[in-house]
Protein backbone atom coordinates (compact mmCIF):
# COMPACT_ATOMS: atom_id res chain seq x y z
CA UNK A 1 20.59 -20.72 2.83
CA UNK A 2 17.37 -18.17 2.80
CA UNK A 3 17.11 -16.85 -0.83
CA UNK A 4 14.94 -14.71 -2.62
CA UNK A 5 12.34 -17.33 -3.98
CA UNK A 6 12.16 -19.43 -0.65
CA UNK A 7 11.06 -15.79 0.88
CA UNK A 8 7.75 -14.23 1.51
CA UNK A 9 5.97 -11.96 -0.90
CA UNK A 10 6.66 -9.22 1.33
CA UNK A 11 10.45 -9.92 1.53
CA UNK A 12 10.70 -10.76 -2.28
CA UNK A 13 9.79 -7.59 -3.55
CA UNK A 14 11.99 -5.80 -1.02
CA UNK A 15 14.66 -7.88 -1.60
CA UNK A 16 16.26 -7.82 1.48
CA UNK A 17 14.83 -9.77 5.08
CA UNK A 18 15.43 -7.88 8.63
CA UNK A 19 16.00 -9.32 12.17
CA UNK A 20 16.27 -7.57 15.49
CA UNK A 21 20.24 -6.64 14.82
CA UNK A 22 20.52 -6.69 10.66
CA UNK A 23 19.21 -6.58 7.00
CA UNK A 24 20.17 -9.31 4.69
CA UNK A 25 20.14 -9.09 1.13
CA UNK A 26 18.37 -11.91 -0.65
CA UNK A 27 20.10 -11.64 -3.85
CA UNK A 28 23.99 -12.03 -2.69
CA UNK A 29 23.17 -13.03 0.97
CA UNK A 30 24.72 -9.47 2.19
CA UNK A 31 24.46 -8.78 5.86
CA UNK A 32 24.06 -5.06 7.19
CA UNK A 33 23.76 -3.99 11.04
CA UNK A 34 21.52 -1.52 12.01
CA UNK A 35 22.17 0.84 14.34
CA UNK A 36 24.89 2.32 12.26
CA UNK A 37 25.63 4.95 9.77
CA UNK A 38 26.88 4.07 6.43
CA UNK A 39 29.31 6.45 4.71
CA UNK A 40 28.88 6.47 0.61
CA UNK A 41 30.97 9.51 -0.78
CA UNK A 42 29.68 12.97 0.73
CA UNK A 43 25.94 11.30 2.06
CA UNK A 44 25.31 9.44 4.98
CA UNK A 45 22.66 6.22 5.16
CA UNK A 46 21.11 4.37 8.17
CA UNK A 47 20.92 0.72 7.36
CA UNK A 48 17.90 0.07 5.59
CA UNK A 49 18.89 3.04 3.25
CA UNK A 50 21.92 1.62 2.84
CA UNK A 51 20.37 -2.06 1.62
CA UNK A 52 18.27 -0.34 -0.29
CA UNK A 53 21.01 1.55 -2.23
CA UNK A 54 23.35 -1.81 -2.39
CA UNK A 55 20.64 -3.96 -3.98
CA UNK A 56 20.46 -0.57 -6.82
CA UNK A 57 24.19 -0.95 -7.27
CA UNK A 58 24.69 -4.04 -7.22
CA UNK A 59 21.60 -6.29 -8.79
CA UNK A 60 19.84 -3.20 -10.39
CA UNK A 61 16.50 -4.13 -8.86
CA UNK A 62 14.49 -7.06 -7.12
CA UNK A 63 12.64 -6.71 -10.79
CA UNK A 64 16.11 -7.12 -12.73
CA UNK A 65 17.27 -9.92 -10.68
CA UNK A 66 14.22 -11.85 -11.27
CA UNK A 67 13.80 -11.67 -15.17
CA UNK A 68 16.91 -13.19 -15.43
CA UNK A 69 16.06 -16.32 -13.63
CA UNK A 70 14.81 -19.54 -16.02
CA UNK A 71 11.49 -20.57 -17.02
CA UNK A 72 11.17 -22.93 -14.04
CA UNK A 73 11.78 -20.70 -11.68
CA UNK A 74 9.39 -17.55 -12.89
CA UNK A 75 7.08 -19.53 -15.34
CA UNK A 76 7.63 -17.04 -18.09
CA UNK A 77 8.70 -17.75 -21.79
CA UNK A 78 11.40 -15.53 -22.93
CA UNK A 79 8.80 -13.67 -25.40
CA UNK A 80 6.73 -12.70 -21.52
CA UNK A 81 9.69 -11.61 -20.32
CA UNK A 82 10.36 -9.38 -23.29
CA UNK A 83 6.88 -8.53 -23.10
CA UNK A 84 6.87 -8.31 -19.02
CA UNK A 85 10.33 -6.05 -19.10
CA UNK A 86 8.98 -3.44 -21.74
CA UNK A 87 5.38 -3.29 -19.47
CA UNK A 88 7.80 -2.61 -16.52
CA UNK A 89 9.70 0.45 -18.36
CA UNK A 90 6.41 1.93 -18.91
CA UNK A 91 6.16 1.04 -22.75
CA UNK A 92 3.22 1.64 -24.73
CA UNK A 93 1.75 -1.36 -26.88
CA UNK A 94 2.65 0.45 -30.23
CA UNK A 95 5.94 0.63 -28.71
CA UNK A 96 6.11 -2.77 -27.27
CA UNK A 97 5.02 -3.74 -31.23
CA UNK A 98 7.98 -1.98 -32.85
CA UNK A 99 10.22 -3.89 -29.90
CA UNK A 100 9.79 -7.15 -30.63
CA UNK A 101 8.51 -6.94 -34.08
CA UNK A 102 5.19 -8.39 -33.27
CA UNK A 103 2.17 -7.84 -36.36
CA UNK A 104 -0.31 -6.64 -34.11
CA UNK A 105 -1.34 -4.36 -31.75
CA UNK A 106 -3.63 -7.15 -30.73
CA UNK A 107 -0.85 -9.96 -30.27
CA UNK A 108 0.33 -7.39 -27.45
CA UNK A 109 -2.67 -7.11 -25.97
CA UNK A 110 -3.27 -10.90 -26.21
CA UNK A 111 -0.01 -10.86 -24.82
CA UNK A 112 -1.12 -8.70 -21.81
CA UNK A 113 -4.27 -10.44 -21.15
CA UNK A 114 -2.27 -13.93 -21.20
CA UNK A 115 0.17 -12.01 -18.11
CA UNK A 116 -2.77 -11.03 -16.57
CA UNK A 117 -4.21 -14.39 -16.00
CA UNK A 118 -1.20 -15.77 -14.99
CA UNK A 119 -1.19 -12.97 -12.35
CA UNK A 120 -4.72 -14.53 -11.48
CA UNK A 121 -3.89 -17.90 -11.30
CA UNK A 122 -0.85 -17.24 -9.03
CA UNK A 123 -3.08 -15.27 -6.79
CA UNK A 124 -5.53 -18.35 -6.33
CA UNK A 125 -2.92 -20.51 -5.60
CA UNK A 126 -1.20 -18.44 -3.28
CA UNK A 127 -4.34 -18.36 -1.45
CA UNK A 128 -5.01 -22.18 -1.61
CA UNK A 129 -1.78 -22.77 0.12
CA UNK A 130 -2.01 -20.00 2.79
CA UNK A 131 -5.67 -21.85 3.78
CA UNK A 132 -3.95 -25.14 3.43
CA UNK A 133 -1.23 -24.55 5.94
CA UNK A 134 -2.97 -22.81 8.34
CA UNK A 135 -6.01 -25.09 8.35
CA UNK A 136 -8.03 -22.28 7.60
CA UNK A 137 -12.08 -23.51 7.57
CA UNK A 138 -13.98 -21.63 5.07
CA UNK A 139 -17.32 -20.99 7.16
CA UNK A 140 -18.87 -17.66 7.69
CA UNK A 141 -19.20 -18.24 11.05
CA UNK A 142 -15.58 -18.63 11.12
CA UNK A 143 -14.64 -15.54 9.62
CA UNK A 144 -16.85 -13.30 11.20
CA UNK A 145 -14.90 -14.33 14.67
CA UNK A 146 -11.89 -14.57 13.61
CA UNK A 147 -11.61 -11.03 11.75
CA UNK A 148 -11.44 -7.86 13.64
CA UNK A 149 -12.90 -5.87 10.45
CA UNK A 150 -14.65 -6.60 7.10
CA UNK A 151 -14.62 -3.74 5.35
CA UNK A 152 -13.06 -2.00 3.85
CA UNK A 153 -10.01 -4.48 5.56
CA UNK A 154 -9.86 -7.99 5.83
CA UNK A 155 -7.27 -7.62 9.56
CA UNK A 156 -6.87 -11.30 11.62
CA UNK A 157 -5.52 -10.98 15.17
CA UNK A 158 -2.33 -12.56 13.73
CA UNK A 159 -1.86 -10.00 11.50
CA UNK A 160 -2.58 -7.23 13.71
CA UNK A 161 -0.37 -8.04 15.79
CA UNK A 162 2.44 -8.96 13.71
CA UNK A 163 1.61 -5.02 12.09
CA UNK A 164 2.62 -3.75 15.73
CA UNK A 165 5.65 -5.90 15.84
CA UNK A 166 6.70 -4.79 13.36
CA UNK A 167 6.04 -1.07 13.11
CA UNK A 168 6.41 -0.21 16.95
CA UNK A 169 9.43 -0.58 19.08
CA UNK A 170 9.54 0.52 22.72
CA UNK A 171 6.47 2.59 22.81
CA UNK A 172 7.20 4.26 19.65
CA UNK A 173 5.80 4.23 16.35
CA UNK A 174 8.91 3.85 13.80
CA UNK A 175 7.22 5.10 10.41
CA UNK A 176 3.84 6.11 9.19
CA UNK A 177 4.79 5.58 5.77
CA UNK A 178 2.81 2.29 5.30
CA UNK A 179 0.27 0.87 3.33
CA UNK A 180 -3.41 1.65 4.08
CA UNK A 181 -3.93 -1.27 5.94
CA UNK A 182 -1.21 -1.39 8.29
CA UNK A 183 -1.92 2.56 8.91
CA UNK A 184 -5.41 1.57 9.64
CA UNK A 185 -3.76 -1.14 12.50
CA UNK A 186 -1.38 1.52 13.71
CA UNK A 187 -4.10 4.04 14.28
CA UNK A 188 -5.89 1.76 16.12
CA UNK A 189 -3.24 0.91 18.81
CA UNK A 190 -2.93 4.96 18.69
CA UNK A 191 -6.31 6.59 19.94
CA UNK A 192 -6.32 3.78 22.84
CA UNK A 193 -4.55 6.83 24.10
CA UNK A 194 -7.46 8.36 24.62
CA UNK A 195 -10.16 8.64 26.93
CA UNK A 196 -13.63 7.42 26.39
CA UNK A 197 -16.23 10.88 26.91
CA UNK A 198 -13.10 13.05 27.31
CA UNK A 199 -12.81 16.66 25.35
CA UNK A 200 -9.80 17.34 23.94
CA UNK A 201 -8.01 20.57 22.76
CA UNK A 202 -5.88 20.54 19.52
CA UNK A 203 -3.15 20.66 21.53
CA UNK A 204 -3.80 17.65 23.91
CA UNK A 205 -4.20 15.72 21.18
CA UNK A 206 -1.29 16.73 19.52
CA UNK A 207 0.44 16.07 23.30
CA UNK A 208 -0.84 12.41 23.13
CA UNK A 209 0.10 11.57 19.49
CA UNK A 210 3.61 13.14 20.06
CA UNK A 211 4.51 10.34 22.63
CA UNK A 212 4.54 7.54 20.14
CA UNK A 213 5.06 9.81 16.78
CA UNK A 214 6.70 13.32 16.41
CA UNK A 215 4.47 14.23 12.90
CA UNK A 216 1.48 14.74 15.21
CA UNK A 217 -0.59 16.70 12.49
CA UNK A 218 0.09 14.42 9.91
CA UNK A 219 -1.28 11.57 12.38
CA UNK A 220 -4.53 13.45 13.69
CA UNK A 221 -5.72 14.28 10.49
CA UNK A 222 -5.51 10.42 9.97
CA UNK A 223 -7.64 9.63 13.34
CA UNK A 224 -10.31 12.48 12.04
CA UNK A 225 -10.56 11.00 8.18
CA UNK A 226 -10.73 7.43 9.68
CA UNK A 227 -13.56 8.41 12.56
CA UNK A 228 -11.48 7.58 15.61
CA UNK A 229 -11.78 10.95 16.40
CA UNK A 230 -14.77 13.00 15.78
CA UNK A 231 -14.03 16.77 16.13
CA UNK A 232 -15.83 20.73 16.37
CA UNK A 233 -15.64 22.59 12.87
CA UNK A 234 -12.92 24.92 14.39
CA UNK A 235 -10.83 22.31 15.57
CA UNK A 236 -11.29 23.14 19.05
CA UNK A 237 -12.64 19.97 20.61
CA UNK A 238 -11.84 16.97 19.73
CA UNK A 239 -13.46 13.34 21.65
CA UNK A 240 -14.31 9.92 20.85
CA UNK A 241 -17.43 8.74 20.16
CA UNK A 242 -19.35 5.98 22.33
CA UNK A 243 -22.51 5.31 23.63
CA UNK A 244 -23.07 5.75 27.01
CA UNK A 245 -22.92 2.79 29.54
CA UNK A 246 -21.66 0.78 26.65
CA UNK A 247 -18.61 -1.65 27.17
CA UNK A 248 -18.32 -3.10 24.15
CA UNK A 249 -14.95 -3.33 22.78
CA UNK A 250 -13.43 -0.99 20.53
CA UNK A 251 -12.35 -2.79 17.74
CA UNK A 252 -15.84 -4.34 17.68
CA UNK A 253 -17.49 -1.00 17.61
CA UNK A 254 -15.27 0.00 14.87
CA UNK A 255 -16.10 -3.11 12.72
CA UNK A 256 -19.88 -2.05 13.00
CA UNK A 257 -19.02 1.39 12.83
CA UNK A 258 -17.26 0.46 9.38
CA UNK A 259 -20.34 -1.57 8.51
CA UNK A 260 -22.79 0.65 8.58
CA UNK A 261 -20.99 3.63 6.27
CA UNK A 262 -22.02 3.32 3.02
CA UNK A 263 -18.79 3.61 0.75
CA UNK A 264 -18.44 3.89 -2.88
CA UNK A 265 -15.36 2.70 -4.23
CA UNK A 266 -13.60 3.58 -7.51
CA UNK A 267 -10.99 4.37 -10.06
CA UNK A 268 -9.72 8.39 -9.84
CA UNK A 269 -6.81 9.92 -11.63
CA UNK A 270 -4.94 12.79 -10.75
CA UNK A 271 -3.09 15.30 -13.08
CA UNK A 272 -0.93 17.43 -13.48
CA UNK A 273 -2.01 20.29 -15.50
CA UNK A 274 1.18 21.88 -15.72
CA UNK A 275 2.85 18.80 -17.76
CA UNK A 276 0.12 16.83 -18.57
CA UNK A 277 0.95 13.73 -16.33
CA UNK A 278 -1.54 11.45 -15.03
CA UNK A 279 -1.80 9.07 -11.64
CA UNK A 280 -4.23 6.50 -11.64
CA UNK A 281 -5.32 4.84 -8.42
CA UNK A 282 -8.56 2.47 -7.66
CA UNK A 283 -9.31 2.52 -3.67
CA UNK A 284 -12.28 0.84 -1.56
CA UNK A 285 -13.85 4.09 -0.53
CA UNK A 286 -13.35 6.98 -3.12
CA UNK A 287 -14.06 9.25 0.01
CA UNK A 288 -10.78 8.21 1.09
CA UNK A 289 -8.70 9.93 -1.64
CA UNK A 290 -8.31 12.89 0.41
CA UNK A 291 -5.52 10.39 2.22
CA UNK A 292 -3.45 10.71 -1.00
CA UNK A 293 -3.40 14.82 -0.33
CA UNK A 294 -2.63 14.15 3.14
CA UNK A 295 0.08 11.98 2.17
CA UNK A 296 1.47 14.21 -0.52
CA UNK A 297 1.34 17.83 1.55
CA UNK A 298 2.90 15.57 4.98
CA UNK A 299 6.05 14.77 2.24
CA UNK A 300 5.60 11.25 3.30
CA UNK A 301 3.94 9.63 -0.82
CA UNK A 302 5.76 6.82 -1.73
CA UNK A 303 5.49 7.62 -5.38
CA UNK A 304 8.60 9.43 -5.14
CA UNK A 305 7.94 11.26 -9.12
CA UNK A 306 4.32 12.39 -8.01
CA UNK A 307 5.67 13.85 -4.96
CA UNK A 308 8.47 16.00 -6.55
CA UNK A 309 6.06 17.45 -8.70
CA UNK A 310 3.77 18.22 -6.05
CA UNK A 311 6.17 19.97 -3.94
CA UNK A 312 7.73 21.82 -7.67
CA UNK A 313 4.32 22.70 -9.04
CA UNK A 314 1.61 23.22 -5.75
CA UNK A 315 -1.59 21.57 -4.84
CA UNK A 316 -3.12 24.26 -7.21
CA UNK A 317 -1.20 22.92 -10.20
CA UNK A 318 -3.41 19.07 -9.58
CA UNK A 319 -7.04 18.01 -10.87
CA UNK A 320 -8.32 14.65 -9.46
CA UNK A 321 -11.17 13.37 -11.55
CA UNK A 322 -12.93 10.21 -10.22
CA UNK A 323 -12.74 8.03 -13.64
CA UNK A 324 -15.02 5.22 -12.36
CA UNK A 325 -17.49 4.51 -9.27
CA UNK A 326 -18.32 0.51 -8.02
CA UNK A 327 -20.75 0.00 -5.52
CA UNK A 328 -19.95 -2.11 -2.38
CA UNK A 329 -22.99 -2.92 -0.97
CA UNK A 330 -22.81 -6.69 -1.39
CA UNK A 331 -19.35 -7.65 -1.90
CA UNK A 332 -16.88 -9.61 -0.46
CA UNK A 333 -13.16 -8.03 -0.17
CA UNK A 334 -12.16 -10.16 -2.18
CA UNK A 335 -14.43 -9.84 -4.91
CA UNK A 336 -14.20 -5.71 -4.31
CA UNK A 337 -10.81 -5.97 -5.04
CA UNK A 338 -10.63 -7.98 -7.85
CA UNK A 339 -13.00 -5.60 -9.75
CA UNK A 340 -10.95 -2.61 -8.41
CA UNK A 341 -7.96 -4.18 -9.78
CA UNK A 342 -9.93 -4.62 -13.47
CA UNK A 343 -11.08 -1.27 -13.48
CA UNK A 344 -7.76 0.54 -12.85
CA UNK A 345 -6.32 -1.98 -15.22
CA UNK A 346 -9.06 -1.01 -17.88
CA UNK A 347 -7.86 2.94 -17.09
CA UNK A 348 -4.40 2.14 -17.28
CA UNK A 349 -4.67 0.56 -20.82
CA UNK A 350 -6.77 3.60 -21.82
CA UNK A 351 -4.84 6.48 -20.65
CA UNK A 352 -1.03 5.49 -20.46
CA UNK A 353 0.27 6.98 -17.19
CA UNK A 354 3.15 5.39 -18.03
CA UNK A 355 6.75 6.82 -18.35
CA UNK A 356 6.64 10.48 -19.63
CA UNK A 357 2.83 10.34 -19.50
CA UNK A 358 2.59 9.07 -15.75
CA UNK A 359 3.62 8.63 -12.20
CA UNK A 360 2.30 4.85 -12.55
């Protein structure tokens, strides 16, 4: 039977798989149908709701369920896991110290660098065995035709596709609560809507976006930060750019398009002045963070804490401080984001937004 190690990364940390008619929980093997409305007490759930609030009742979290499996299954001692488990609660290493009645602050941080690395290593071989079974040749020629953009996205055809598949269902876009990539995808299938050299009114576009996605302004503020749309000051025109008597296709033009815009990318936090709380993200294009305010006034932030206090407190009540810039010019993705994920790491351990200090 499909469990919870044999599934994909994606699947693991949701903890549950979905088909065409169901969710299954990967923990206890629980089946639920969609298409119907689930009943718990005086609220009401639609199915994936509903997984999601079984897998809190009954196996805590995907997290919980996983620290209690044996060393041969996560490759942890049971002094990681203690160490892993307090990380997770948001613990500070003087607090992680007192814990486990370790000497030093710098056993715990020799205990966080030794996580770390592991997190490394599994990445590498992760990757080794996603080339391996696809027969993936490492030339440059290769990669250049096979991806559909370089920066700041790695996107294959595959995955592009299996983005749509995944996200769209009968000419409609399901959610536009995804992860910067797949928005990126989804925005692309979304301005094919419109017409090369045509002028647009607000309204128009909002027409166009509202026949695959009711939040229309939440969606053409998207298309404007991400230059599929370029737009007057007043918000009275809006058109897509090409060059005239050109053919060339549009996700190619977008890759060069991409290409040619210098980005910085970087570490910024964002606080809350009114309690003192912090939120520390690193992104490919620090130009970008705007998306985060987009995010946060549309409702639609993931970081359900941070987005409770912005709606309690007001935009006013925020600073957002870039902590850190890294040039791009240069770098592969991969290498990008492996010195993103250093320098927000670096923050992290300085500043703490952990717990009653963060939205981390």
């Amino acid at each position: 039977m499909y469990s919870l190690i044999d599934a994909s990364l994606y699947e693991m940390k949701n903890g549950f798989t979905e088909t065409e008619e169901s969710y299954k929980c990967l923990m206890c093997h629980k089946s639920i149908e969609k298409g119907l409305i689930y009943p718990v007490g005086e609220q009401f759930y639609e199915a994936s709701k509903y997984m999601q609030l079984h897998i809190r009742e009954k196996h805590v979290s995907v997290f919980s369920y996983l620290m209690e499996q044996n060393k041969e299954v996560t490759g942890l001692s049971d002094q990681q896991k203690a160490v892993l488990h307090l990380l997770f609660e948001g613990k500070s290493d003087r607090d992680i110290q007192d814990s486990l009645k370790i000497g030093s602050a710098s056993t715990v941080r020799n205990h966080r660098f030794s996580l770390k690395k592991k997190e490394r290593q599994a990445k590498v071989y992760l990757t080794l065995m996603s080339l391996m079974e696809e027969g993936h040749k490492l030339s440059a020629q290769n990669k250049e035709d096979s991806l559909l953009f370089e920066e700041p996205f790695e996107i294959t055809e595959k995955e592009y596709e299996e983005v749509l598949k995944k996200n769209w269902s009968n000419g409609k876009l399901r959610t536009f609560k995804l992860q910067e990539k797949h928005r990126f995808i989804v925005l692309c299938e979304i301005v094919k809507k419109f017409e090369i050299g045509k002028i647009y009114t607000e309204r128009e576009v909002n027409a166009l976006i509202k026949e695959v996605f009711d939040d229309h302004t939440f969606v053409r503020r998207y298309l404007v930060m991400y230059h599929f749309l370029a737009r007057k000051t007043d918000g009275s025109a809006y058109w897509i750019k090409e060059k005239e008597g050109s053919d060339i296709d549009r996700k190619k033009e977008l890759k060069q398009q991409m290409k040619e815009e210098k980005t910085i990318a970087g570490v910024y936090c964002v606080t809350n002045k009114q309690n003192g709380k912090m939120f520390i993200a690193a992104v490919p294009n620090l130009k970008r963070q705007n998306g985060l305010k987009f995010e946060l006034n549309g409702g639609t932030l993931l970081n359900k804490d941070l987005q409770k206090d912005w709606e309690q407190f007001g935009e006013e009540a925020f600073q957002f401080e870039v902590l850190e810039s890294i040039e791009t010019e240069g770098k592969s993705a991969l290498q990008l984001k492996e010195e993103l994920a250093d320098a927000k790491e670096k923050w992290c351990v300085e500043k703490q937004p952990y717990g009653e200090r963060g939205y981390n």
